[in-house]
Protein backbone atom coordinates (compact mmCIF):
# COMPACT_ATOMS: atom_id res chain seq x y z
CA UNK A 1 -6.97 54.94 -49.51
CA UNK A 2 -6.84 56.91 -45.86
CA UNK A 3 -4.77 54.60 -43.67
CA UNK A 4 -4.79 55.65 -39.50
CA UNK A 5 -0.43 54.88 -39.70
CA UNK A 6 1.06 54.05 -41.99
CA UNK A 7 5.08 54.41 -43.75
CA UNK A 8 4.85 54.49 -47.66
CA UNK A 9 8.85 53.90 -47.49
CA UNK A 10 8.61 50.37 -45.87
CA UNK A 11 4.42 49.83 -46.76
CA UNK A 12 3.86 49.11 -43.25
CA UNK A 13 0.41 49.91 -41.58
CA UNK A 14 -1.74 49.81 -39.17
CA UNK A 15 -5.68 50.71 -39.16
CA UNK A 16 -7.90 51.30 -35.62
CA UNK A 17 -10.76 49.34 -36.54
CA UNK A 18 -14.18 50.96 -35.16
CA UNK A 19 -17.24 49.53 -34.70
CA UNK A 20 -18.06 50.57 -38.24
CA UNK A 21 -15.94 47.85 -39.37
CA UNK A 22 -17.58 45.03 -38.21
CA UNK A 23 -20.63 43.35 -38.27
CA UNK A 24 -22.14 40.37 -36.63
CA UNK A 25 -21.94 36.41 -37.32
CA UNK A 26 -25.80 35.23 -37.42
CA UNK A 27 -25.13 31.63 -36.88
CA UNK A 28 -22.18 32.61 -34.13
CA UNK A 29 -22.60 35.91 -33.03
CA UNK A 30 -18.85 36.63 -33.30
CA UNK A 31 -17.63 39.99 -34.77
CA UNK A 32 -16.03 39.78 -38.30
CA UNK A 33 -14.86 42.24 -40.23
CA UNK A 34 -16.80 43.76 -43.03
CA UNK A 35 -16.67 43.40 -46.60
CA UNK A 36 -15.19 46.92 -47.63
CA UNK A 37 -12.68 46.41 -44.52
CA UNK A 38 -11.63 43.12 -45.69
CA UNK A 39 -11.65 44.34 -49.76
CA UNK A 40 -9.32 47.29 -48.21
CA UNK A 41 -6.95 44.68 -46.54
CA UNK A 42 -6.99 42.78 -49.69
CA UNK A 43 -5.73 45.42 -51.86
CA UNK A 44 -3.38 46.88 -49.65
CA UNK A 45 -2.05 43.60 -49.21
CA UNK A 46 -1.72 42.75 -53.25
CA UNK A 47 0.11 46.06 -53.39
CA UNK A 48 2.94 44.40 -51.10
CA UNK A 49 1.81 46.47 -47.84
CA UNK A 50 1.96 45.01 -44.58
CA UNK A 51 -1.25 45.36 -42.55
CA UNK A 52 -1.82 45.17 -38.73
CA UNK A 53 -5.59 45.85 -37.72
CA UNK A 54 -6.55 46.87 -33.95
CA UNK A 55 -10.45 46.27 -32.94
CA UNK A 56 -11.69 47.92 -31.18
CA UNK A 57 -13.27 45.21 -29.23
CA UNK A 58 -9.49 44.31 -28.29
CA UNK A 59 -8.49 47.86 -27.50
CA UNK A 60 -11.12 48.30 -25.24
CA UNK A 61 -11.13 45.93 -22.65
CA UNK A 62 -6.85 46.27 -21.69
CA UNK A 63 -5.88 48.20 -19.16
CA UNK A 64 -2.90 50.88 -20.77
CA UNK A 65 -0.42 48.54 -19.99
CA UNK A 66 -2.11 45.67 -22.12
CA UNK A 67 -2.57 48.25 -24.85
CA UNK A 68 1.07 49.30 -25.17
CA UNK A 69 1.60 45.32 -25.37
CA UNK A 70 -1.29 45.04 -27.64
CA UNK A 71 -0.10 47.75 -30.25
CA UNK A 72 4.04 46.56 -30.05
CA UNK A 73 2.38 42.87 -31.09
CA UNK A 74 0.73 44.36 -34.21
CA UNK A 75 3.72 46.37 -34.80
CA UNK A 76 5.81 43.28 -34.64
CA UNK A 77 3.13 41.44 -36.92
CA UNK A 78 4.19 43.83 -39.29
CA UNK A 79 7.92 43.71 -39.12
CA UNK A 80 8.67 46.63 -36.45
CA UNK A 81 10.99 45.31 -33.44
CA UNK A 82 10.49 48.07 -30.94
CA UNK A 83 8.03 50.44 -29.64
CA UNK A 84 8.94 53.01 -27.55
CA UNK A 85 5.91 55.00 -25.32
């Protein structure tokens, strides 16, 4: 697997989820992600990793200072306390 960051010591990762990644919900229009993103997550996940996804949908619509808060809440989602920027 390619992961965007990730440390093999501590299997802790995060991915930058594209629009590639996602497709649409017919009945609600939501985005969800896709099956090879979610078969990814899966494995990575069986293989003890911890995983932190940003969409792009999210990313896109913060100002910088929502995205630094954004990215240190996935960060803590995956066990890291402190981001410095």
């Amino acid at each position: 697997f390619s992961l965007d960051m990730a440390d093999p010591e501590t299997k802790r990762a995060i991915e930058v989820d594209g629009p590639s990644h996602y497709l649409r919900d017919a009945s609600s229009g939501e985005r969800v992600a896709n099956g090879s993103t979610r078969f990814k997550a899966r494995l990575l996940r069986a293989y003890g990793w911890n995983l932190a996804n940003v969409a792009f949908f999210e990313w896109n619509r913060k100002t910088a200072s929502e995205r630094r808060e954004l990215l240190a809440d996935k960060l803590a989602e995956i066990g890291v306390r402190s981001l410095t920027v």
